[in-house]
Protein backbone atom coordinates (compact mmCIF):
# COMPACT_ATOMS: atom_id res chain seq x y z
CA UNK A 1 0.00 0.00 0.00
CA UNK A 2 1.17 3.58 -0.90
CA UNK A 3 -0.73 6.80 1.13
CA UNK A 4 -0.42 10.30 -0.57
CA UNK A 5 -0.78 13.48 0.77
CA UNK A 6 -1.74 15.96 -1.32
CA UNK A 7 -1.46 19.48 0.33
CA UNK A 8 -1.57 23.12 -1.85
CA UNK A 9 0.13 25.59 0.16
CA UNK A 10 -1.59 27.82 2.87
CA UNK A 11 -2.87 31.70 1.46
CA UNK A 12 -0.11 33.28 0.96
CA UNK A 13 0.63 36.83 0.92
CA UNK A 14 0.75 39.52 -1.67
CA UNK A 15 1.83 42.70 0.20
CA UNK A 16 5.01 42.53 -0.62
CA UNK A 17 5.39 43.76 -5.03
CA UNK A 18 9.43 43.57 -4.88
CA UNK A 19 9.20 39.97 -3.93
CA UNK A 20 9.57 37.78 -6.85
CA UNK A 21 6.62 34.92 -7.07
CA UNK A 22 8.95 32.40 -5.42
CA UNK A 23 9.64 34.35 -2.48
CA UNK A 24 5.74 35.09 -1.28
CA UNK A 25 5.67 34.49 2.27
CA UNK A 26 2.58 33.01 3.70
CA UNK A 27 -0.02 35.86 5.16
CA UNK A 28 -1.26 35.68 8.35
CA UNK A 29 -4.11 33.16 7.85
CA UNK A 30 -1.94 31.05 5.88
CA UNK A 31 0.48 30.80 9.20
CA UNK A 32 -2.51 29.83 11.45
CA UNK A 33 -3.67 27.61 8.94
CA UNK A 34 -1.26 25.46 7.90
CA UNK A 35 -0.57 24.28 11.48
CA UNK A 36 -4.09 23.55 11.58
CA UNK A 37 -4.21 21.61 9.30
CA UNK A 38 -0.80 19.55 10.75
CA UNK A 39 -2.71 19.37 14.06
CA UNK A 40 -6.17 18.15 11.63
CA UNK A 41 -3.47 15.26 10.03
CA UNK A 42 -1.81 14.15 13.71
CA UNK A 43 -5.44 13.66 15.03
CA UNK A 44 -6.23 11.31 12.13
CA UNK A 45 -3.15 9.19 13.53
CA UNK A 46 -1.67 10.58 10.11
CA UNK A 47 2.74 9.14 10.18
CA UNK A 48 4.28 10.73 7.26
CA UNK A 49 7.30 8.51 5.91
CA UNK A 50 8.37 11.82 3.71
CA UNK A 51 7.40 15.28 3.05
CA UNK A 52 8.19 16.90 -0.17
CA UNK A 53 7.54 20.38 -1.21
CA UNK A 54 8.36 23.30 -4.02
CA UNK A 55 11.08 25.19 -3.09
CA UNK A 56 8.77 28.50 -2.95
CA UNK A 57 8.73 30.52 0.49
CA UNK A 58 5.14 29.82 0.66
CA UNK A 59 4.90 26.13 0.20
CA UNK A 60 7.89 25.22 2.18
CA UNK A 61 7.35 27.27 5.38
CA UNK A 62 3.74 25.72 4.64
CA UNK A 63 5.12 22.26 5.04
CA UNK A 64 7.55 23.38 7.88
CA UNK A 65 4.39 24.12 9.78
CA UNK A 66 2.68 21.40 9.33
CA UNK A 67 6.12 19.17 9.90
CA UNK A 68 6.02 20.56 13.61
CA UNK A 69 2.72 19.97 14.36
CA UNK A 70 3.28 16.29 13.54
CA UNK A 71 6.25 15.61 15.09
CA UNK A 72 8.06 15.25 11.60
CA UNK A 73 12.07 15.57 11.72
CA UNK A 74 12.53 18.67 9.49
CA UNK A 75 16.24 17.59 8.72
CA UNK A 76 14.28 15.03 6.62
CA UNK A 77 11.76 17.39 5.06
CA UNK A 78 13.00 17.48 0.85
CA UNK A 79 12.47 19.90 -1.61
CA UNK A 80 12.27 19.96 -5.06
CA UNK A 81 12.55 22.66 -7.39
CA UNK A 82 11.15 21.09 -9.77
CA UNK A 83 7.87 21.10 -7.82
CA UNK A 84 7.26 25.10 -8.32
CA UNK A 85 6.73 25.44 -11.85
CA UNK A 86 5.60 21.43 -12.49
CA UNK A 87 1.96 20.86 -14.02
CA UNK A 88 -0.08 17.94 -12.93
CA UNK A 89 1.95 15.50 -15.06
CA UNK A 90 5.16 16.56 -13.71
CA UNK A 91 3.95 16.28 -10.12
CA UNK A 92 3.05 12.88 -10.83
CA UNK A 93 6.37 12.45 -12.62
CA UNK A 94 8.15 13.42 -9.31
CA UNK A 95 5.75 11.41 -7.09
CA UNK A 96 6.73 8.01 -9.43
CA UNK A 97 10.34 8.66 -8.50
CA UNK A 98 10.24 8.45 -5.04
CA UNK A 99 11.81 5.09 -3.66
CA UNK A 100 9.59 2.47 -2.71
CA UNK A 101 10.92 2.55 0.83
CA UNK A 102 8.56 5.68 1.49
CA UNK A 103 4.78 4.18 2.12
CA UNK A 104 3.69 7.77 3.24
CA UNK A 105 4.40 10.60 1.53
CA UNK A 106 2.88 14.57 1.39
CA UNK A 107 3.46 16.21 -1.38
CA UNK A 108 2.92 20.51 -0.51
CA UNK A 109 2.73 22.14 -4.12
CA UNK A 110 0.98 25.11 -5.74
CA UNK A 111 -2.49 25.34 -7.66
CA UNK A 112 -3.73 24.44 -10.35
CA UNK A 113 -1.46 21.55 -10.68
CA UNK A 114 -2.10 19.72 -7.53
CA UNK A 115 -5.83 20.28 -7.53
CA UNK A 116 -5.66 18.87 -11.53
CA UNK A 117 -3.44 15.81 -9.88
CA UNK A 118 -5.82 15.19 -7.17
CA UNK A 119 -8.78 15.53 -9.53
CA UNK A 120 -7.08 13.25 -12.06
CA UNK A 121 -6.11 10.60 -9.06
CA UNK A 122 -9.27 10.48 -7.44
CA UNK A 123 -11.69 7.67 -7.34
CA UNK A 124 -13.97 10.18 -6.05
CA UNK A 125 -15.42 13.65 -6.97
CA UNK A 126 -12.70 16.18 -5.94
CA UNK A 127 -13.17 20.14 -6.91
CA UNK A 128 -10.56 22.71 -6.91
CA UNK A 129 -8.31 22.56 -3.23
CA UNK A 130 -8.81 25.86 -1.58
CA UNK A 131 -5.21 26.76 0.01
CA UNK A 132 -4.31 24.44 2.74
CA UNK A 133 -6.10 21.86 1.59
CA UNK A 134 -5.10 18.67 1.70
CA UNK A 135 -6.28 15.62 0.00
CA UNK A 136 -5.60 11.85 0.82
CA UNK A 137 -5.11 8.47 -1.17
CA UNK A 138 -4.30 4.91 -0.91
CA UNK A 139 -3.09 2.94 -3.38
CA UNK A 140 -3.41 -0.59 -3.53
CA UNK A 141 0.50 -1.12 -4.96
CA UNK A 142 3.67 -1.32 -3.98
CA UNK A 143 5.49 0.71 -5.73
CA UNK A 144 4.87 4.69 -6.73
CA UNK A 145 5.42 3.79 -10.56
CA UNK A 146 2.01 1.71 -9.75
CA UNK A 147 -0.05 4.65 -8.43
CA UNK A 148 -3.22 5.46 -10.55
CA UNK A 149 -6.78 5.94 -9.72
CA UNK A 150 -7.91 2.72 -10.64
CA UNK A 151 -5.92 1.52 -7.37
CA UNK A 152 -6.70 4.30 -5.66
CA UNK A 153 -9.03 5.24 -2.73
CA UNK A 154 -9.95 8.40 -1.08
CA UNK A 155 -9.35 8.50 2.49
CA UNK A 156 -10.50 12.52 3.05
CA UNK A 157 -10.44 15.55 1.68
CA UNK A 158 -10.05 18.41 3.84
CA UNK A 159 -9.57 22.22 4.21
CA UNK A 160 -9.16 24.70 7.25
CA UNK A 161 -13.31 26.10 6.56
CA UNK A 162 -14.20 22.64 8.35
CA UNK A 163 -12.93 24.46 11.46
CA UNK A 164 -13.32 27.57 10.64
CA UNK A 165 -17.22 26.93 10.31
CA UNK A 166 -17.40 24.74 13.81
CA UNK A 167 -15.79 27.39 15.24
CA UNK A 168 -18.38 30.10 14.07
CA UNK A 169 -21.11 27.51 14.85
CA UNK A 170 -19.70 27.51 18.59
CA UNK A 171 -19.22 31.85 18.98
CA UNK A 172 -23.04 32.04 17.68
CA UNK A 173 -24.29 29.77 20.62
CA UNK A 174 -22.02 32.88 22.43
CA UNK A 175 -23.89 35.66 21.08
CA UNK A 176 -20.91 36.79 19.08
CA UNK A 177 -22.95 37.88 15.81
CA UNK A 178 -20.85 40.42 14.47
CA UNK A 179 -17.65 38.12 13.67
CA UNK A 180 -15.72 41.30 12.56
CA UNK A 181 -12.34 39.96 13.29
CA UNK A 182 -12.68 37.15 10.47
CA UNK A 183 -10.59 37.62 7.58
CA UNK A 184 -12.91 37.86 3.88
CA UNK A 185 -13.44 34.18 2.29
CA UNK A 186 -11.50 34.21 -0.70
CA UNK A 187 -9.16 31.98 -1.88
């Protein structure tokens, strides 16, 4: 068996114009929600054998976060530069070199490619990954070069507006109407 973790990176931020595209750093809901999201994966018992991600600012400090919430060595996080400007086929290109030895692995890319992989991979109805989403598969193989949805099964699919919403379901039982402190909903 062979478990994927897809995961696009967490909202990054676009206040700074002299930064080149590669050097976005996350924004401030992209740093609380990428550990969210680790702390979402260690509750699900999720063991991560290796975590790969894009070389962009963004997506690694995005995997970095969700590294510590799981306990994850970082000296053993990878990157791959090859990630940032890969399309869907690429990713999967990269994914079917990884040694057999890793079971687990997260991939942490960008959009549209990793929503198109985990669309393409899917057994199951997947739509576009908002940012910090992360999507899960098992593959009934043994080796990467084997991976393909016709082996494959969805295990979850899941984004920080699960929490975000329980957490607004909980502050109305509070009489907090106003929820002015909540950053705008787009992507």
């Amino acid at each position: 068996m062979r478990t994927l973790y897809l995961m696009r990176h967490a909202k990054s931020s676009w206040d700074y114009p002299e930064l080149s595209d590669h050097d976005r750093p996350l924004n401030a809901r992209g740093r609380r929600d990428a550990p969210l999201m680790g702390r979402q994966l260690l509750s699900r018992d999720v063991s991560i054998d290796l975590i790969l991600s894009s070389t962009a600012v963004r997506a690694l400090t995005t995997a970095t976060l969700v590294a510590r919430e799981l306990n994850y060595d970082l000296e053993k996080l990878q990157t791959d530069p090859e990630i940032y400007r890969a399309d869907q086929k690429g990713l999967l290109h990269i994914i079917k070199q990884v040694p057999d030895s890793i079971e687990c692995l997260m991939l942490v890319a960008h959009n549209y490619p990793i929503s198109e992989l985990a669309i393409k991979l899917s057994p199951e109805g997947i739509i576009e990954m908002p940012t910090a989403a992360v999507v899960a598969l098992e593959f009934n193989c043994d080796s990467w070069l084997d991976i393909g949805p016709h082996n494959a099964r969805l295990l979850f699919f899941d984004f920080p507006k699960n929490y975000k919403n329980k957490k607004k379901d909980k502050d109305k039982g509070k009489g907090d109407k106003g929820h002015k402190d909540r950053e705008p909903d787009e992507e």
